[in-house]
Protein backbone atom coordinates (compact mmCIF):
# COMPACT_ATOMS: atom_id res chain seq x y z
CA UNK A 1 5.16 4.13 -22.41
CA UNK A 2 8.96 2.90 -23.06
CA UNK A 3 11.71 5.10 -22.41
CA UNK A 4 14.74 4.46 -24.88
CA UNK A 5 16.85 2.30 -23.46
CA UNK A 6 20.02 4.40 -24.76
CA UNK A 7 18.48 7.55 -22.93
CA UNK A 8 20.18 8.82 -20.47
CA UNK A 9 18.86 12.13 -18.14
CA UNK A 10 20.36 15.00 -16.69
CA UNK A 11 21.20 15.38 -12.68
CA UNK A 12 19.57 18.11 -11.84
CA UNK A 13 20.80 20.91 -9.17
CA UNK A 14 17.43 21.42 -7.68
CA UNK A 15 14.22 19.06 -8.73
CA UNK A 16 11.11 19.52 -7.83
CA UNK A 17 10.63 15.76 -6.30
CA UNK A 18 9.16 16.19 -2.53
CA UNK A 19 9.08 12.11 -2.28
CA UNK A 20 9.76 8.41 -3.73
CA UNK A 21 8.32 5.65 -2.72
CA UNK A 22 9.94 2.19 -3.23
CA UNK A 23 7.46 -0.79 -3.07
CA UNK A 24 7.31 -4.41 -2.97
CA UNK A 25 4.32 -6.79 -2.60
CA UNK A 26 4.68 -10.68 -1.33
CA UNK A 27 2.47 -13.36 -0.74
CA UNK A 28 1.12 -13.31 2.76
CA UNK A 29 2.68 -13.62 5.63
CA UNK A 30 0.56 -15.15 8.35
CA UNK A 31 2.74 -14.72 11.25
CA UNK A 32 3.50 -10.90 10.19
CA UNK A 33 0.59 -9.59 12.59
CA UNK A 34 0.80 -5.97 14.86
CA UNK A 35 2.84 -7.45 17.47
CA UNK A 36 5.82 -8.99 15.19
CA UNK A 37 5.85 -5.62 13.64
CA UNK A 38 6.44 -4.03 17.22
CA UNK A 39 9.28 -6.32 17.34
CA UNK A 40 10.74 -5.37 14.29
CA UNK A 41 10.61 -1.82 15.64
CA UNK A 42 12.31 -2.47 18.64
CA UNK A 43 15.24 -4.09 17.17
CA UNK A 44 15.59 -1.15 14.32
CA UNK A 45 14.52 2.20 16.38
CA UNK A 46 17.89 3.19 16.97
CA UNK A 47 17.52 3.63 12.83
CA UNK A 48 13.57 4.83 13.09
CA UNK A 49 12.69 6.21 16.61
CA UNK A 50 9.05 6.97 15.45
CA UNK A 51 6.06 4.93 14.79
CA UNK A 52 2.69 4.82 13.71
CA UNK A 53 -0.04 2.30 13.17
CA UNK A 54 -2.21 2.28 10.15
CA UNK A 55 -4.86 0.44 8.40
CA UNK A 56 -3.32 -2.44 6.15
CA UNK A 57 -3.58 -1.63 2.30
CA UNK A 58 -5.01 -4.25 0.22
CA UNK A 59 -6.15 -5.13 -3.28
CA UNK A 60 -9.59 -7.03 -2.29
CA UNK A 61 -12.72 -5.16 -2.10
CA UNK A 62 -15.22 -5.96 0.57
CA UNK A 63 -14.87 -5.89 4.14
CA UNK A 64 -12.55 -8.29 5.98
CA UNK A 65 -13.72 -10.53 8.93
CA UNK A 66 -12.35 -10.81 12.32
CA UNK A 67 -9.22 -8.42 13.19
CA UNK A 68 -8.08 -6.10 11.21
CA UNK A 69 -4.65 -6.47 9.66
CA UNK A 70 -2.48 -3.44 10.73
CA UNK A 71 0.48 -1.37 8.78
CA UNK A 72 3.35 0.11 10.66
CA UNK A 73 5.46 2.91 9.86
CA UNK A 74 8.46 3.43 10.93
CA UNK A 75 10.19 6.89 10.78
CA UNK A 76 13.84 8.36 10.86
CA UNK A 77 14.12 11.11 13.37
CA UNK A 78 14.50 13.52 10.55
CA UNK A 79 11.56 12.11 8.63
CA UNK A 80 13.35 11.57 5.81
CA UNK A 81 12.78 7.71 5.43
CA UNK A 82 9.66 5.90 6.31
CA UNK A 83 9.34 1.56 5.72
CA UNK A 84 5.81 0.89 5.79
CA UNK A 85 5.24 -2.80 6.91
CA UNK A 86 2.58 -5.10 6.63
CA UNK A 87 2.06 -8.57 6.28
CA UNK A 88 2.13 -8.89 2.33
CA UNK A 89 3.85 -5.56 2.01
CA UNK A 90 7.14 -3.31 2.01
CA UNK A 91 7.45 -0.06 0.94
CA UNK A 92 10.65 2.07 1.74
CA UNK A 93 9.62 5.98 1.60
CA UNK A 94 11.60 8.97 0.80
CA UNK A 95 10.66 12.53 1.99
CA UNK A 96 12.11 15.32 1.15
CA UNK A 97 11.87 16.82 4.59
CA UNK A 98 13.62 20.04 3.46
CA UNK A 99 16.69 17.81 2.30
CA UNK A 100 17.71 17.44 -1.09
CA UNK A 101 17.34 14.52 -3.30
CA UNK A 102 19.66 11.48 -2.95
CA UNK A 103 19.20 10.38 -6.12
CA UNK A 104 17.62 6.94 -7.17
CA UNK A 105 20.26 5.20 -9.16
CA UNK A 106 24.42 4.86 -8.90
CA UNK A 107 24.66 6.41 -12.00
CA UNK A 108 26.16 9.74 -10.44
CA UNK A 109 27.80 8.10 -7.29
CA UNK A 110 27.09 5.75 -4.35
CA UNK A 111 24.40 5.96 -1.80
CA UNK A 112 21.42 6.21 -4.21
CA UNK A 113 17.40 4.96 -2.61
CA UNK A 114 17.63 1.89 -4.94
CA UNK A 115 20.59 0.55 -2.77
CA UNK A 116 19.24 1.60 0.32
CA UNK A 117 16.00 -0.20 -0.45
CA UNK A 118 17.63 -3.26 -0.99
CA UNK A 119 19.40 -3.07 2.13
CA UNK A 120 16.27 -2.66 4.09
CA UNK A 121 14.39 -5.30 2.06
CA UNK A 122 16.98 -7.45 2.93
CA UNK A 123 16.95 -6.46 6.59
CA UNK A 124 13.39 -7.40 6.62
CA UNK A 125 13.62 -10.59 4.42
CA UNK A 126 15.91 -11.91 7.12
CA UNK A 127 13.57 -11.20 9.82
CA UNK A 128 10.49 -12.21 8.77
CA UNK A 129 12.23 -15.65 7.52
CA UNK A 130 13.93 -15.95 11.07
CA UNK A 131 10.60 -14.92 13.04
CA UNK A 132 7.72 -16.77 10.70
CA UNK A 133 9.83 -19.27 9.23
CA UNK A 134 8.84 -17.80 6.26
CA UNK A 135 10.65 -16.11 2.94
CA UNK A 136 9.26 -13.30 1.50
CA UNK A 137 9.28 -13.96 -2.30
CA UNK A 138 9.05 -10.35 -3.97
CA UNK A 139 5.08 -10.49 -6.63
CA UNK A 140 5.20 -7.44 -7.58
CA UNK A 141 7.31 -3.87 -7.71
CA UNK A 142 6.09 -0.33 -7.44
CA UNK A 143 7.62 2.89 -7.95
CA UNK A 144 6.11 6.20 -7.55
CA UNK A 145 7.40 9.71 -7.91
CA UNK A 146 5.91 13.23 -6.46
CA UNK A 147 6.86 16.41 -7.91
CA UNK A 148 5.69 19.78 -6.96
CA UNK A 149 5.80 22.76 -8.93
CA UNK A 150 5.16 25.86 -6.17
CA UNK A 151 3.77 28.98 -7.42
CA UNK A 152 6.42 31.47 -6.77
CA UNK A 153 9.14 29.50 -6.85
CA UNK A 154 8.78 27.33 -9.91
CA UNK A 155 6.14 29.19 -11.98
CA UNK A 156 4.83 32.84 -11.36
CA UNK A 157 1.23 33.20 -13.61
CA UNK A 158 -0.66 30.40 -15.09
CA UNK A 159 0.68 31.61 -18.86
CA UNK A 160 3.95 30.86 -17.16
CA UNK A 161 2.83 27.52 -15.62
CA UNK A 162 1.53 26.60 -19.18
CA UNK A 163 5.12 27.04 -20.69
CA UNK A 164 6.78 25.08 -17.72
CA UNK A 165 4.18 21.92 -17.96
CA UNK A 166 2.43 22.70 -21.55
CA UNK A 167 0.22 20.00 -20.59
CA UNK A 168 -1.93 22.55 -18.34
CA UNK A 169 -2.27 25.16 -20.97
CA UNK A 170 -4.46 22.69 -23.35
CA UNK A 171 -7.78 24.61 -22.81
CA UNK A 172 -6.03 28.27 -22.67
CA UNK A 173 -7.66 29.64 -25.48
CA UNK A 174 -10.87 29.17 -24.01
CA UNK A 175 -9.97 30.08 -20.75
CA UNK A 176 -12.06 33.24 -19.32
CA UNK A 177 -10.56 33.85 -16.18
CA UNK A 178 -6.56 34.00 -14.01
CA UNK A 179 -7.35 31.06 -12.58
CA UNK A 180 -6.49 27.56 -13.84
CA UNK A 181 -7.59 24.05 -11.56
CA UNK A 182 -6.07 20.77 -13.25
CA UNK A 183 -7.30 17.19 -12.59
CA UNK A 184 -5.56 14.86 -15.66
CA UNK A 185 -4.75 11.09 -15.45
CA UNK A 186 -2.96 9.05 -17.47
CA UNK A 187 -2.90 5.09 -17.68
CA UNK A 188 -0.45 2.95 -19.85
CA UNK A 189 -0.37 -0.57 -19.79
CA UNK A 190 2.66 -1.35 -21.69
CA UNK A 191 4.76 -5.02 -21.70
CA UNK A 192 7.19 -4.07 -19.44
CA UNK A 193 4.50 -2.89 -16.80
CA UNK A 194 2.01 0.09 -16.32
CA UNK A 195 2.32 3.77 -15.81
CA UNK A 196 -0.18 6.03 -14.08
CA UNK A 197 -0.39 9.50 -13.81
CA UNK A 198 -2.16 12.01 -11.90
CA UNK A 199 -1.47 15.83 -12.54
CA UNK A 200 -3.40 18.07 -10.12
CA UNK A 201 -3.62 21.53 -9.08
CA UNK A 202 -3.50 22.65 -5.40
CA UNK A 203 -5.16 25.46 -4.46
CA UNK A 204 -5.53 28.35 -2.06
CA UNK A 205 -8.75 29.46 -2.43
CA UNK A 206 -9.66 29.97 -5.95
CA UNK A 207 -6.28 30.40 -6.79
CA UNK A 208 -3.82 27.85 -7.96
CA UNK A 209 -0.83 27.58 -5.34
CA UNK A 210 1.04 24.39 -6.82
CA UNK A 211 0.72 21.55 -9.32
CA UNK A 212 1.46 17.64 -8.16
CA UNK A 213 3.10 15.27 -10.48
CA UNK A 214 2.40 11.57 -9.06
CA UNK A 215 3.54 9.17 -11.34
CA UNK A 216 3.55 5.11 -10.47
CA UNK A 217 5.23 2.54 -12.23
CA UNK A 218 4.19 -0.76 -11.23
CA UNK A 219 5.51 -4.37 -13.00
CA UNK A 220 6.58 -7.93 -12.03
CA UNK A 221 9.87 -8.55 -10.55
CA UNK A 222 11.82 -9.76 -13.53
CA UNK A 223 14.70 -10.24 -14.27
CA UNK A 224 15.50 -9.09 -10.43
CA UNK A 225 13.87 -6.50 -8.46
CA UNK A 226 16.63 -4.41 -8.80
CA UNK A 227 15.85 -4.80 -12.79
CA UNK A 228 12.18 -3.97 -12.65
CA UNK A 229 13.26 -1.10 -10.13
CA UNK A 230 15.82 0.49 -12.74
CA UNK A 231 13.22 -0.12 -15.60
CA UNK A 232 10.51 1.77 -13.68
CA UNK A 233 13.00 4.67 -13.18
CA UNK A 234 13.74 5.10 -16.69
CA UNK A 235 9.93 5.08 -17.67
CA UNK A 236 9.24 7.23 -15.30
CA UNK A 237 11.95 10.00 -15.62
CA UNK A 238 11.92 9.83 -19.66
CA UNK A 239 7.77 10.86 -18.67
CA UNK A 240 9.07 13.36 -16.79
CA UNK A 241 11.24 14.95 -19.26
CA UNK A 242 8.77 14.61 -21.43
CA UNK A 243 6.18 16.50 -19.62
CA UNK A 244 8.20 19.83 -18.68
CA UNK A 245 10.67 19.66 -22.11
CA UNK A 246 12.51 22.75 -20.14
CA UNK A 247 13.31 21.23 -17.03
CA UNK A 248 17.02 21.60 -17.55
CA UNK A 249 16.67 25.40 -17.99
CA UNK A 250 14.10 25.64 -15.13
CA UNK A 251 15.89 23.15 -12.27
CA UNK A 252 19.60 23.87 -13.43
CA UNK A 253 21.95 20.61 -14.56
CA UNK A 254 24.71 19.53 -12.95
CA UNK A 255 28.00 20.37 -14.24
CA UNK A 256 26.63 23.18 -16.48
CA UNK A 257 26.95 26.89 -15.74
């Protein structure tokens, strides 16, 4: 999946995104352990008062032996932002929180997440080389998206939900009852990185309540992060688009009546 590189999408007034994460994986960091993390903290909680500890992530299979590497979050007192920190990772999160979006890009002003990441990458970076003597040389970059599309708010009957995300309303014609669960992914490994998918419905009860959009674009860091980071965007927005064709008419653009 490519988006055209001449593409460009419209701002809208009120998206369905609920988060963004912002993700970048290095070679290990041997130094980077539980404690170093708390240190971290401790110099940045005026930024992220809250904290939690967490099982590492980690692309092996199997079970690791001797202590088990750790992942701290760190959270903005309005749990908004969240870095998740690790010893080969850093991911910067985005949370809606009941705020709206801040937009990824500079494309419709300053302060977009892409600059902020970088900031806090950086902020890191300089840590982690100062601490462990170390530089953290960026392997790989992930982006993912969530959208949710709330019954009631964004789509009233599933007939209605079917002409919002067409996707869903594949099997109406065979479909014998109101009700309408929805469990689709979608993998493309293109050259410039791959793009999955994962459409599912939420339900209360029987009934569906809301549909989640994840989508993750994940590449190598080239030409620049900031590069691969851009290139993700416009993959994954032109998917976007794709998938709910009305989305201007349903979320409102900016700058239109």
């Amino acid at each position: 999946m490519t988006a055209e590189k001449t593409k460009t999408f419209p701002e809208l007034r009120r998206p369905p995104i609920v988060e963004v994460v912002c993700g970048v994986t290095f070679d290990s960091v041997p130094g980077l352990d539980a404690l170093m993390l708390g240190i971290y903290w401790d110099l940045r909680k005026d930024d992220f008062p809250k904290r939690q500890l967490h099982p590492a992530l980690s692309d092996e299979l199997g079970f690791a032996i001797g202590a088990m590497p750790m992942r701290a979050f760190i959270i903005s007192a309005d749990d908004q932002f969240i870095l998740q920190l690790q010893h080969d990772r850093f991911f910067m999160n985005w949370r809606s929180a009941g705020k709206g979006y801040p937009r990824f890009s500079e494309r419709h002003g300053p302060g977009g997440l892409l600059s902020l990441m970088e900031k806090e990458l950086k902020r890191f970076q300089d840590f982690v080389r100062e601490r462990c003597g170390q530089g953290i040389v960026p392997k790989r970059v992930e982006l993912n998206k969530i959208d949710l599309l709330e019954r009631g708010h964004h789509w009233d009957t599933v007939e209605d939900l079917a002409k919002l995300l067409p996707v869903t309303g594949v099997f109406q014609e065979v479909q014998r009852t109101d009700t309408r669960d929805v469990n689709l992914r979608f993998v493309d490994r293109g050259p410039d990185g791959v793009v999955f998918m994962h459409i599912a419905t939420l339900t209360d009860g029987e009934n569906p309540k809301a549909i989640r959009i994840d989508s993750r674009f994940v590449t190598d860091p080239t030409p620049t992060v900031r590069a691969a980071f851009e290139r993700g965007n416009e993959i994954l927005n032109d998917a976007f688009f794709k998938l709910i064709p009305g989305a201007k008419q349903r979320f409102g653009a900016k700058g239109e009546p």
